[in-house]
PDB file of N, CA and C in Angstrom:
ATOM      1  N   UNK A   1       0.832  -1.169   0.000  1.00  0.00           N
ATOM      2  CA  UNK A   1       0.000   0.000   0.000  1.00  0.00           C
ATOM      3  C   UNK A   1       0.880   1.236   0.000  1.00  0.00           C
ATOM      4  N   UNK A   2       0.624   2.408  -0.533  1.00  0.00           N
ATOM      5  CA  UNK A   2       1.376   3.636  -0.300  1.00  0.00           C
ATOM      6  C   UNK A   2       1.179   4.112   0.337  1.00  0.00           C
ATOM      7  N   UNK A   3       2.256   5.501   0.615  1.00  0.00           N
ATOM      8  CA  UNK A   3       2.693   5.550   1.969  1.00  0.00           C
ATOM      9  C   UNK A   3       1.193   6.740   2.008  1.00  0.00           C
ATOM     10  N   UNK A   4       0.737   7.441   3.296  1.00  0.00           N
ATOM     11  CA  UNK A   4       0.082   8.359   3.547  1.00  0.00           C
ATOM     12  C   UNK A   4       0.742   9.243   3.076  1.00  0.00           C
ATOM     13  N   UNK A   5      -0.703  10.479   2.354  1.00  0.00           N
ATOM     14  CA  UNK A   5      -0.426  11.486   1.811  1.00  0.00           C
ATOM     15  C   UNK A   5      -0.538  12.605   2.957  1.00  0.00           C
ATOM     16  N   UNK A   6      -0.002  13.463   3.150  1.00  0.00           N
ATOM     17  CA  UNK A   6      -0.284  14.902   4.402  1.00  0.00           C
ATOM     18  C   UNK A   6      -1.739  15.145   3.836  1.00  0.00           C
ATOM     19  N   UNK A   7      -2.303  15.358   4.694  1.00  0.00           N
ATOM     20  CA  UNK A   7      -3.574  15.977   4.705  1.00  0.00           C
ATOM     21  C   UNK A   7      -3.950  17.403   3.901  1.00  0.00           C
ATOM     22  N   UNK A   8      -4.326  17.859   3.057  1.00  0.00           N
ATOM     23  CA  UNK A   8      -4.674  19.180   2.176  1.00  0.00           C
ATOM     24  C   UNK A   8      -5.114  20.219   3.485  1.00  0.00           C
ATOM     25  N   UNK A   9      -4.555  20.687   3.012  1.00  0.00           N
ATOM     26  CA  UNK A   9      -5.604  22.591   3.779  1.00  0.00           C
ATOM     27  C   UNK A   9      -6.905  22.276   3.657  1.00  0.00           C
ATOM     28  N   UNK A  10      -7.618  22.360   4.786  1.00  0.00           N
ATOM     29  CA  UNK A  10      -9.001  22.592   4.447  1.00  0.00           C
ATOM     30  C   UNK A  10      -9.204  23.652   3.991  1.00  0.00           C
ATOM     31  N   UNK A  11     -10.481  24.021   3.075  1.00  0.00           N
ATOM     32  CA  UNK A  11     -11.118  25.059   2.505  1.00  0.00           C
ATOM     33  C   UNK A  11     -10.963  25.122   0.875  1.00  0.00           C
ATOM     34  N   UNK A  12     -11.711  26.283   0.322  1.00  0.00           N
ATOM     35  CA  UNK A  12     -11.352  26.115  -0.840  1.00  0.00           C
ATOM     36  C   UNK A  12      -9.856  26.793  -1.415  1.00  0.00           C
ATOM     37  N   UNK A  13      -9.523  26.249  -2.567  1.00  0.00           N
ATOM     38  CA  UNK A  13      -8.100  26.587  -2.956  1.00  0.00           C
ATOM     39  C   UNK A  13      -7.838  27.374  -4.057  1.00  0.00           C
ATOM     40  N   UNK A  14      -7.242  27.827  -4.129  1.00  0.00           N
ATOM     41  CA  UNK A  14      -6.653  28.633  -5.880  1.00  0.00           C
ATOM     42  C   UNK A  14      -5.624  28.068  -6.460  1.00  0.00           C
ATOM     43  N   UNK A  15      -5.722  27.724  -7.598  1.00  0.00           N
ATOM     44  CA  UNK A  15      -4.717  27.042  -8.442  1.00  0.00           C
ATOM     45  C   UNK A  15      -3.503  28.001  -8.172  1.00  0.00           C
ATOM     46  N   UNK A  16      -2.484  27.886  -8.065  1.00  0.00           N
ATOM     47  CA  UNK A  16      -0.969  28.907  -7.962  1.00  0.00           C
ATOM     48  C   UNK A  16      -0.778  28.948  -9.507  1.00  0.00           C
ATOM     49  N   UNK A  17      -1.078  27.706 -10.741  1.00  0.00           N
ATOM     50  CA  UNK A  17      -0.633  27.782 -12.155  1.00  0.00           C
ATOM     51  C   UNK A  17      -1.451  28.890 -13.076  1.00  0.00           C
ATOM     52  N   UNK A  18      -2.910  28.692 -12.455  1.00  0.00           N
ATOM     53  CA  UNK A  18      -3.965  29.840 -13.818  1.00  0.00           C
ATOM     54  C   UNK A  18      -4.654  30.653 -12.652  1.00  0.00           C
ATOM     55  N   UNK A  19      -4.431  30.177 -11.324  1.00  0.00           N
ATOM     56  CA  UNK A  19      -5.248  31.010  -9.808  1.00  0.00           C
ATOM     57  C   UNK A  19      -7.191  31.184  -9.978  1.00  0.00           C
ATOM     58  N   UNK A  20      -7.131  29.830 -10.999  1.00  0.00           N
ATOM     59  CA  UNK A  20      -8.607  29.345 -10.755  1.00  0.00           C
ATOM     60  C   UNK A  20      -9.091  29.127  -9.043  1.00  0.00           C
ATOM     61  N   UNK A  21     -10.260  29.425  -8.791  1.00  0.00           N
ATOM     62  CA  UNK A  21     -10.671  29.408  -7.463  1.00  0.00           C
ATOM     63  C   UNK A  21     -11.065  27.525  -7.193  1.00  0.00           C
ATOM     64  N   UNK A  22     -11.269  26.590  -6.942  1.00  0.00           N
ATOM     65  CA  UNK A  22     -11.343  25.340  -6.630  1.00  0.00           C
ATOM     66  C   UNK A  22     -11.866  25.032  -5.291  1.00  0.00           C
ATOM     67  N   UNK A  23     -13.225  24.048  -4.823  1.00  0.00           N
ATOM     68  CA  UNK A  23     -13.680  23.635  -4.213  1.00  0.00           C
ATOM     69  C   UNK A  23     -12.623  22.852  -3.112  1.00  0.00           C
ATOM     70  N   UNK A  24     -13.081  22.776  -1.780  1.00  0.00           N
ATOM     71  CA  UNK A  24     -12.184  22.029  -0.939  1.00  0.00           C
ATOM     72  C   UNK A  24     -12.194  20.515  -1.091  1.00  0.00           C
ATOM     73  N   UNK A  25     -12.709  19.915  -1.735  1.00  0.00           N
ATOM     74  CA  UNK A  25     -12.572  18.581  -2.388  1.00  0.00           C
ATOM     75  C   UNK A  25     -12.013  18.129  -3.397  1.00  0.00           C
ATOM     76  N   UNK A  26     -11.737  19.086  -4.193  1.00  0.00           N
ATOM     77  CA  UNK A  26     -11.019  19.011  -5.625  1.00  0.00           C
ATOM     78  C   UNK A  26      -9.398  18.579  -5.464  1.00  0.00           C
ATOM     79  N   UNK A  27      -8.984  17.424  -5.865  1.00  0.00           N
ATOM     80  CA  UNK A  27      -7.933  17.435  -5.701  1.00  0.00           C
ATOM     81  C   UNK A  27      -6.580  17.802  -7.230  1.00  0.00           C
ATOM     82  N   UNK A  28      -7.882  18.072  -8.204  1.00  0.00           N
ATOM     83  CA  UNK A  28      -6.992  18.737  -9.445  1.00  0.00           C
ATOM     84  C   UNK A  28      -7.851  19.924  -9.689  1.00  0.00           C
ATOM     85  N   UNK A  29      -7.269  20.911 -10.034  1.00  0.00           N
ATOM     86  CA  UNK A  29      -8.106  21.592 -11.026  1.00  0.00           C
ATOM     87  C   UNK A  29      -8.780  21.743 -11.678  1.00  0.00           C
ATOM     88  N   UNK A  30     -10.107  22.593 -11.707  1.00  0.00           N
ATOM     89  CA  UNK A  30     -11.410  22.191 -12.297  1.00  0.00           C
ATOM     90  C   UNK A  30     -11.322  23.181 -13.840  1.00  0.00           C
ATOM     91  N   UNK A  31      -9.731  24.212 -13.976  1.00  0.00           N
ATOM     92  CA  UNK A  31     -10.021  24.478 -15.115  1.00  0.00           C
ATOM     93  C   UNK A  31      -8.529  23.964 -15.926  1.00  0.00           C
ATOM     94  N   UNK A  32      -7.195  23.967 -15.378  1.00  0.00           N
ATOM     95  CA  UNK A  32      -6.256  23.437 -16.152  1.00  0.00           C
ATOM     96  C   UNK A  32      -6.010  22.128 -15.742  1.00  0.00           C
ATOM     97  N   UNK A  33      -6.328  21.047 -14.800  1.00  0.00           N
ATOM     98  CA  UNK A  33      -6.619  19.622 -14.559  1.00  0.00           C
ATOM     99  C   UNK A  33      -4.747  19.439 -13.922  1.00  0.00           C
ATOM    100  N   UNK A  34      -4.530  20.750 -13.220  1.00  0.00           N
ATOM    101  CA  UNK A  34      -2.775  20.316 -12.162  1.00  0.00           C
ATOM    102  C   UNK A  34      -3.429  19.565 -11.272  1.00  0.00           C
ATOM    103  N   UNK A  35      -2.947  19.210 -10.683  1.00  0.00           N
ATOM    104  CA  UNK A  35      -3.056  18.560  -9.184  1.00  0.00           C
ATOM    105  C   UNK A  35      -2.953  19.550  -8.119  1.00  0.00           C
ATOM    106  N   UNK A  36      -3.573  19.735  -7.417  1.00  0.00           N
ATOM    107  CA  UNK A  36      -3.525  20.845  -6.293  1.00  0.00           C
ATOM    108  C   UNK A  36      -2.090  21.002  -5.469  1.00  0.00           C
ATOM    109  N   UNK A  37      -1.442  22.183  -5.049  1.00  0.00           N
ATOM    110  CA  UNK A  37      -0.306  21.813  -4.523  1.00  0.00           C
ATOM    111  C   UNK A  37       0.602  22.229  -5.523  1.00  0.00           C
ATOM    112  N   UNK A  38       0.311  22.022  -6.837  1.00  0.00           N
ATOM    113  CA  UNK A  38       1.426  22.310  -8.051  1.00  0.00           C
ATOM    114  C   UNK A  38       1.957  24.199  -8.181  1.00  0.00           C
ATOM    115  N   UNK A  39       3.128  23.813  -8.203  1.00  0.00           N
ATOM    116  CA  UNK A  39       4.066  25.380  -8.313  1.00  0.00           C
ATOM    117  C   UNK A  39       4.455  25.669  -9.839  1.00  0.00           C
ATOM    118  N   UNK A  40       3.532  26.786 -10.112  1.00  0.00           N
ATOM    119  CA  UNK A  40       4.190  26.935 -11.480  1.00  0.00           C
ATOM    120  C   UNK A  40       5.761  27.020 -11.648  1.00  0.00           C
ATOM    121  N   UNK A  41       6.309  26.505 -13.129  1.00  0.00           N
ATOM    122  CA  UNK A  41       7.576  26.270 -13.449  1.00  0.00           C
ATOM    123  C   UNK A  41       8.068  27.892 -13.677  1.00  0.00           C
ATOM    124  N   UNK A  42       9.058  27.807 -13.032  1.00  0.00           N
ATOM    125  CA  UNK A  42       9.617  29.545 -13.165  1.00  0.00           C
ATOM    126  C   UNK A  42      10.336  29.503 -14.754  1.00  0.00           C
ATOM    127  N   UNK A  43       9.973  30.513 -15.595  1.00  0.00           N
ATOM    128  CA  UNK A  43      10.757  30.288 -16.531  1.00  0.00           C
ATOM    129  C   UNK A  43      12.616  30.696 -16.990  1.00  0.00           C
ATOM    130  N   UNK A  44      13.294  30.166 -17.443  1.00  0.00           N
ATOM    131  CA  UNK A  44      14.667  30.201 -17.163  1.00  0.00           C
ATOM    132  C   UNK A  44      14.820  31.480 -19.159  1.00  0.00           C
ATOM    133  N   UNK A  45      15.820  32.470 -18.481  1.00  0.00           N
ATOM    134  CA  UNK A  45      16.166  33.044 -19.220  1.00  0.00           C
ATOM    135  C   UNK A  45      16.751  32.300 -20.635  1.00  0.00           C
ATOM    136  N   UNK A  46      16.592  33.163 -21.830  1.00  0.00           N
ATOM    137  CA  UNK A  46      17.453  31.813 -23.025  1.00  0.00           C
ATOM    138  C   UNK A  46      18.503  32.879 -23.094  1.00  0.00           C
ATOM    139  N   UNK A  47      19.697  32.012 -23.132  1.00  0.00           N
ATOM    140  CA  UNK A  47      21.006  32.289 -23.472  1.00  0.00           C
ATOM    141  C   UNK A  47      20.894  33.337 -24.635  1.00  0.00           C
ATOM    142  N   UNK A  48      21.537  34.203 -24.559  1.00  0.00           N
ATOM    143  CA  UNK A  48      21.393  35.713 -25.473  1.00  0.00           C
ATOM    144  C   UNK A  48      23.016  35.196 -26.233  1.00  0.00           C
ATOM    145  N   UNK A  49      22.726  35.242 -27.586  1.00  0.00           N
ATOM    146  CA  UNK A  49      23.573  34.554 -28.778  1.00  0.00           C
ATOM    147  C   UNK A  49      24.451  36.367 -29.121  1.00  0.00           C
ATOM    148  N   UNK A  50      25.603  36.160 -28.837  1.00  0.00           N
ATOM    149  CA  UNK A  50      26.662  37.832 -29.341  1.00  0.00           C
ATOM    150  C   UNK A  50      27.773  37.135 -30.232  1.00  0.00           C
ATOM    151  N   UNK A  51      27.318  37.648 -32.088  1.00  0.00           N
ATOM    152  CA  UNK A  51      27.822  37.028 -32.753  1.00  0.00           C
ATOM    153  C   UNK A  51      29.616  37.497 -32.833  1.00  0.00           C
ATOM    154  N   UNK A  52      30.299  36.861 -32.797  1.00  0.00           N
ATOM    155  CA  UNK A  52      31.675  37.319 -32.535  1.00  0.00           C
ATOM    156  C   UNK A  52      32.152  38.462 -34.326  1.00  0.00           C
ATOM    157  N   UNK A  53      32.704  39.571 -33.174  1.00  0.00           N
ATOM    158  CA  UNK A  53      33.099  40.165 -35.027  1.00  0.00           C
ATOM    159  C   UNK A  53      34.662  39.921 -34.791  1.00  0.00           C
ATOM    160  N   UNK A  54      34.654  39.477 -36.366  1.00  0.00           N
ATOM    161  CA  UNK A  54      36.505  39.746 -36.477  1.00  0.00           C
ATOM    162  C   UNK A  54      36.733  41.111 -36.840  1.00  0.00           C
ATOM    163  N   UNK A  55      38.259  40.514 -36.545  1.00  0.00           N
ATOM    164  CA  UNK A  55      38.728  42.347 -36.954  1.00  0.00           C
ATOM    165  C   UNK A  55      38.737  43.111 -38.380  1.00  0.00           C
ATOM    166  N   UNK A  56      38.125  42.007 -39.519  1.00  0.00           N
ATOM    167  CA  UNK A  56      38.257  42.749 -40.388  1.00  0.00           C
ATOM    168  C   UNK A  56      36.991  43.508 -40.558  1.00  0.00           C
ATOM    169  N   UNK A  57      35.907  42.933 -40.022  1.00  0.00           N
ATOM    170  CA  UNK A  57      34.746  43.426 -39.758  1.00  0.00           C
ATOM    171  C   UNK A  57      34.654  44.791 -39.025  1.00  0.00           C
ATOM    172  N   UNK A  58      35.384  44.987 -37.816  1.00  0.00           N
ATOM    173  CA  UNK A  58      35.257  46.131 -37.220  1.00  0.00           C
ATOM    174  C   UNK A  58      36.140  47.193 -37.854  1.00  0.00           C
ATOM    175  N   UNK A  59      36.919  46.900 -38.506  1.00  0.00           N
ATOM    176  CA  UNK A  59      37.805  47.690 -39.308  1.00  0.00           C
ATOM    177  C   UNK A  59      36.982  48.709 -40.150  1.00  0.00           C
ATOM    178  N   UNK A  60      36.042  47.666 -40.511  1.00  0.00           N
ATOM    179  CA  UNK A  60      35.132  48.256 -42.047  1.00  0.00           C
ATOM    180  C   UNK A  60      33.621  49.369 -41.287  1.00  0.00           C
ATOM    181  N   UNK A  61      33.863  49.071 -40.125  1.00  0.00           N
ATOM    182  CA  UNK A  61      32.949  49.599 -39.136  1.00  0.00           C
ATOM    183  C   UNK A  61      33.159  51.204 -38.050  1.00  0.00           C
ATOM    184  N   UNK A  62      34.771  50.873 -38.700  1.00  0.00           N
ATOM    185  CA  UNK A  62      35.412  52.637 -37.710  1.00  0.00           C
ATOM    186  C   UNK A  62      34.851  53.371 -38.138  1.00  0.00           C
ATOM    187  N   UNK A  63      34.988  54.398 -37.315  1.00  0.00           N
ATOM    188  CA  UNK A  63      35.059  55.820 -37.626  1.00  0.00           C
ATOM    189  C   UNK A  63      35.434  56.974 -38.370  1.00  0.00           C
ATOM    190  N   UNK A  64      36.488  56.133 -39.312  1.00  0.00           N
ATOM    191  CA  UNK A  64      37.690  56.757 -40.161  1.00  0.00           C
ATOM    192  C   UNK A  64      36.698  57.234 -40.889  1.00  0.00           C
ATOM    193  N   UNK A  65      37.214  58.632 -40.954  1.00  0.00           N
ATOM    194  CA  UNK A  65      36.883  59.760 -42.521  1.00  0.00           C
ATOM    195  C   UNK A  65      37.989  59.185 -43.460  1.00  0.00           C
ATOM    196  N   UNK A  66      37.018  59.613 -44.913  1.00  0.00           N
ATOM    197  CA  UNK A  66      38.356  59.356 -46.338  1.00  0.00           C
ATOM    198  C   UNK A  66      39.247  59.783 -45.746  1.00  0.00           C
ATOM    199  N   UNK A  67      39.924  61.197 -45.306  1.00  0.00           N
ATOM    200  CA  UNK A  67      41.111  61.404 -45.238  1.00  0.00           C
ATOM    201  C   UNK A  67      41.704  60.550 -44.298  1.00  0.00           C
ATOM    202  N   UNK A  68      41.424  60.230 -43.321  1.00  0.00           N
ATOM    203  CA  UNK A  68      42.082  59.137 -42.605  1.00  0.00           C
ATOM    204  C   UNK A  68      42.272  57.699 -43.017  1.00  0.00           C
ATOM    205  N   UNK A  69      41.798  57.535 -43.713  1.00  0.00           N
ATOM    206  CA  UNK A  69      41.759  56.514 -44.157  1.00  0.00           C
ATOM    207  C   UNK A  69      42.854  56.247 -45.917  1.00  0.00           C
ATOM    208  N   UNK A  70      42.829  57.211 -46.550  1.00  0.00           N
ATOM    209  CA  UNK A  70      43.784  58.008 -47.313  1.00  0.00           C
ATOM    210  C   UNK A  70      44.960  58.133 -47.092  1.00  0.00           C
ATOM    211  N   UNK A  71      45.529  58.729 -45.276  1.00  0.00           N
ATOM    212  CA  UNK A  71      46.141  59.092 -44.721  1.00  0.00           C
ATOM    213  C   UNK A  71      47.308  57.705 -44.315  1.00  0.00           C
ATOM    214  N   UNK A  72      46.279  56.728 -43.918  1.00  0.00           N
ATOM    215  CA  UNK A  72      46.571  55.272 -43.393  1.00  0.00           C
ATOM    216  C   UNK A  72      47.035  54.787 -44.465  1.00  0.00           C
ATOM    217  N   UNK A  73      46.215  54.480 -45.577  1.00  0.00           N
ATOM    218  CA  UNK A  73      47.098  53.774 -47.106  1.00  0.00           C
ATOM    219  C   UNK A  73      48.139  54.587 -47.280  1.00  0.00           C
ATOM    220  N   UNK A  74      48.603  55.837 -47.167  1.00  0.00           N
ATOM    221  CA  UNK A  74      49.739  56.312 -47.981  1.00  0.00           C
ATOM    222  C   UNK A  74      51.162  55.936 -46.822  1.00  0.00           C
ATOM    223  N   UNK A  75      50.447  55.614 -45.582  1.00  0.00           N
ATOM    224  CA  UNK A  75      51.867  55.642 -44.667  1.00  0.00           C
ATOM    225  C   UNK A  75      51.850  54.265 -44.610  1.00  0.00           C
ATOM    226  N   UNK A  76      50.767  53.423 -44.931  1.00  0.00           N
ATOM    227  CA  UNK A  76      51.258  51.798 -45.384  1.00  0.00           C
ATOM    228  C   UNK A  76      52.419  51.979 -46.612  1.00  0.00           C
ATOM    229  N   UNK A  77      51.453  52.581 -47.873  1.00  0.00           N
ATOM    230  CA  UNK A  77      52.405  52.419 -48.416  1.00  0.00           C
ATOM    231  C   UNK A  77      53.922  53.038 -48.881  1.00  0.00           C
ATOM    232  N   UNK A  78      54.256  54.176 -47.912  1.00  0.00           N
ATOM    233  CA  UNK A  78      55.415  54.442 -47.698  1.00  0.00           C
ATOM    234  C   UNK A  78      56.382  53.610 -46.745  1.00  0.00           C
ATOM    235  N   UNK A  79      55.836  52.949 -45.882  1.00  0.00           N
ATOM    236  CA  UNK A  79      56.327  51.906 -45.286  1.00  0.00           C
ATOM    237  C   UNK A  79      56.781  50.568 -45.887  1.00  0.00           C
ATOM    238  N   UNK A  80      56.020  50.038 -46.952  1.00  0.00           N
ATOM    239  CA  UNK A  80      56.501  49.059 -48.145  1.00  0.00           C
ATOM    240  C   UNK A  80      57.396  49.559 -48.551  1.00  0.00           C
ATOM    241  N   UNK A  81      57.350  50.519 -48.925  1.00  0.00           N
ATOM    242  CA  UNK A  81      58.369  51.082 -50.231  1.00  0.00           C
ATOM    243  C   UNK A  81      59.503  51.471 -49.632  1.00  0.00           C
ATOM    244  N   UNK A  82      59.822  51.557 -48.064  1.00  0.00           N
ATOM    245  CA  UNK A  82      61.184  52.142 -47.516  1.00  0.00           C
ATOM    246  C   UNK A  82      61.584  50.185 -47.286  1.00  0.00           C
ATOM    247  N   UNK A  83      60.441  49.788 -46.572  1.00  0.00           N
ATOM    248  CA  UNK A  83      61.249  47.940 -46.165  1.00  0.00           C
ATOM    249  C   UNK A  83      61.848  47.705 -47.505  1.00  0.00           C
ATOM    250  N   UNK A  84      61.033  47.949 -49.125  1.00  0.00           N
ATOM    251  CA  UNK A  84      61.588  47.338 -49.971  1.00  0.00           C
ATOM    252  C   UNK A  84      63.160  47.874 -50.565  1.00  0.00           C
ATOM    253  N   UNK A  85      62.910  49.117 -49.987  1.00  0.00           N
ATOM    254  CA  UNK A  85      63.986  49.936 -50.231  1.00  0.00           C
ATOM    255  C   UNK A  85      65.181  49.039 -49.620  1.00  0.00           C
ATOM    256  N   UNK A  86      65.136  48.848 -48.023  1.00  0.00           N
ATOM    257  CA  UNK A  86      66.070  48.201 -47.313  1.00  0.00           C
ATOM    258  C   UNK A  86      66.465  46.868 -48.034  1.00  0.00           C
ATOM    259  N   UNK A  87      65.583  46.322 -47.947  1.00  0.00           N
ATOM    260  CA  UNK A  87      65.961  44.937 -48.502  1.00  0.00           C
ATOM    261  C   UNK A  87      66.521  44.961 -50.035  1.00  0.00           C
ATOM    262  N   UNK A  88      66.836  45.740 -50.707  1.00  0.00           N
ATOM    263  CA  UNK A  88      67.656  46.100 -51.768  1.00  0.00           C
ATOM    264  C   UNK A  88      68.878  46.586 -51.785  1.00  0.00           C
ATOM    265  N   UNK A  89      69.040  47.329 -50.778  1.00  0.00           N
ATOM    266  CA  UNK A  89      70.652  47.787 -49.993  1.00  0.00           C
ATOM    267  C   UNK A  89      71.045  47.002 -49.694  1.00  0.00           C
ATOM    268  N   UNK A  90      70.262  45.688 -48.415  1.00  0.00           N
ATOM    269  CA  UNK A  90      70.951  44.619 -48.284  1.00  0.00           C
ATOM    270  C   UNK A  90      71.407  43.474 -49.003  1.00  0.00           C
ATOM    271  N   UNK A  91      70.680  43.431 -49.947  1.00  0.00           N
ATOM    272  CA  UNK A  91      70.661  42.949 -51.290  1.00  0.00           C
ATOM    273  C   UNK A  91      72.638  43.171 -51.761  1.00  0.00           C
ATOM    274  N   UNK A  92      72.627  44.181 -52.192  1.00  0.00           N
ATOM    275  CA  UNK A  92      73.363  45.084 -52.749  1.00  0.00           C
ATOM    276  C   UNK A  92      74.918  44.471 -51.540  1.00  0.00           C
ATOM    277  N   UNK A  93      74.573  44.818 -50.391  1.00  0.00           N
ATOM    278  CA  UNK A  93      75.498  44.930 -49.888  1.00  0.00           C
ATOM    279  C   UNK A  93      75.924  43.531 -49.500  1.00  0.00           C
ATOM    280  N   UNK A  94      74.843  42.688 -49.530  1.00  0.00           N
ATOM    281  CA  UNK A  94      75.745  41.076 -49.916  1.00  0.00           C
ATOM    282  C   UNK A  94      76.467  40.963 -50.643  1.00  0.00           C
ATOM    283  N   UNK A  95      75.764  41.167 -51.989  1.00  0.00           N
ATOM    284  CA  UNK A  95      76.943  41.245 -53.354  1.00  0.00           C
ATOM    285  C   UNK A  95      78.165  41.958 -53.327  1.00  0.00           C
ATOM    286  N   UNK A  96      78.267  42.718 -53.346  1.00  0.00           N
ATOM    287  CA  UNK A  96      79.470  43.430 -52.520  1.00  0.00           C
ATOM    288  C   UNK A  96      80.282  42.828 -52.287  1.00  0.00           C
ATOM    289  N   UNK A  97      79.957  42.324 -50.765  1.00  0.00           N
ATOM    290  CA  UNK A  97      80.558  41.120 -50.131  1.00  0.00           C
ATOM    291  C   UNK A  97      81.246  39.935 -50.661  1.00  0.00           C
ATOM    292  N   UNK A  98      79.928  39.301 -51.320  1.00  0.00           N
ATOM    293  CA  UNK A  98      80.525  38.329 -52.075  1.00  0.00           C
ATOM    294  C   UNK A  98      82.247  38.509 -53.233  1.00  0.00           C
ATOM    295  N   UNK A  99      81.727  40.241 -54.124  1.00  0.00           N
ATOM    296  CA  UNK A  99      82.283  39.930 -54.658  1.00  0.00           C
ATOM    297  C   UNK A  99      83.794  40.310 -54.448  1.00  0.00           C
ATOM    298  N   UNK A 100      83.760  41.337 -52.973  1.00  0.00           N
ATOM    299  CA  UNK A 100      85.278  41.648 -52.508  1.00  0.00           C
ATOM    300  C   UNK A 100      85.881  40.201 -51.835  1.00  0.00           C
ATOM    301  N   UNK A 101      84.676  39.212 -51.502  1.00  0.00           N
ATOM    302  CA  UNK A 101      85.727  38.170 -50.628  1.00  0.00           C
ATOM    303  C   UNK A 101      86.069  36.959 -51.734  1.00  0.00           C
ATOM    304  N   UNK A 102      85.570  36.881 -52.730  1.00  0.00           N
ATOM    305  CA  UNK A 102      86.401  36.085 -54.336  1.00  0.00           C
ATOM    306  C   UNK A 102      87.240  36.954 -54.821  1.00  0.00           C
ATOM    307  N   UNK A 103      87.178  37.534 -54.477  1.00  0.00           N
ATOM    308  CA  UNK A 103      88.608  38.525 -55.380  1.00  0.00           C
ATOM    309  C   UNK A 103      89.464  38.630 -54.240  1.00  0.00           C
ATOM    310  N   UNK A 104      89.776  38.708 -53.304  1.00  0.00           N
ATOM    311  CA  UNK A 104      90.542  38.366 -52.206  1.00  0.00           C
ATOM    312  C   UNK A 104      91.002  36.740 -52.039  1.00  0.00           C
ATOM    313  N   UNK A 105      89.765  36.251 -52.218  1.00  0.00           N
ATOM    314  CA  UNK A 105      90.510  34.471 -52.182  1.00  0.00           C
ATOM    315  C   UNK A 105      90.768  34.123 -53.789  1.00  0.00           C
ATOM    316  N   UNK A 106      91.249  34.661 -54.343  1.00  0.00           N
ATOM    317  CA  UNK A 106      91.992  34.493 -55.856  1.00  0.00           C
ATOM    318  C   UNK A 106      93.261  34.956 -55.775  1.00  0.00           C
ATOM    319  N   UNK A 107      94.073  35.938 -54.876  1.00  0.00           N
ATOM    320  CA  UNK A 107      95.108  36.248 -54.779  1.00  0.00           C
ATOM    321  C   UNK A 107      95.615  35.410 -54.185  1.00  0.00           C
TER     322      UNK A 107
END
């Protein structure tokens, strides 16, 4: 046999789920059919989705006026053009090298 149930509140009851009013005999609900006693389910927040931006995305998203932006390409590309610069001196100054230390090991 199962075990004893606690005894109900006497009187009549209000559903806690729709707060229908219910007779003191009713042991479900006479308009959504809970069982008396039932606690509505609290509802749980849904996870809020923050789509990740890359950086090329926020790039395209600044603030930059044309001229700044104008400003930015020309000191990129003065910056290419001095590395390429370097790396042509060094260039240069290998050869050099090379060709003072064969003419030294030929004597």
């Amino acid at each position: 046999q199962g075990t004893p149930r606690a005894a109900d509140p006497a009187g009549p009851w209000a559903c806690t789920v729709c707060t229908f009013p219910n007779a003191n005999g009713d042991c479900e609900c006479q308009t959504c059919g809970r069982r008396r006693g039932t606690t509505p389910k609290k509802k749980t927040p849904k996870p809020v989705f923050v789509p990740l931006v890359s950086s090329s995305v926020r790039a395209k998203k600044s603030n930059k006026t044309p001229l700044d932006r104008q400003k930015d390409l020309f000191l990129k590309q003065k910056d290419d053009y001095e590395q390429d610069a370097r790396e042509d001196i060094a260039d240069e100054a290998t050869q050099l090298l090379w060709a003072v230390r064969g003419s030294t090991d030929d004597k």
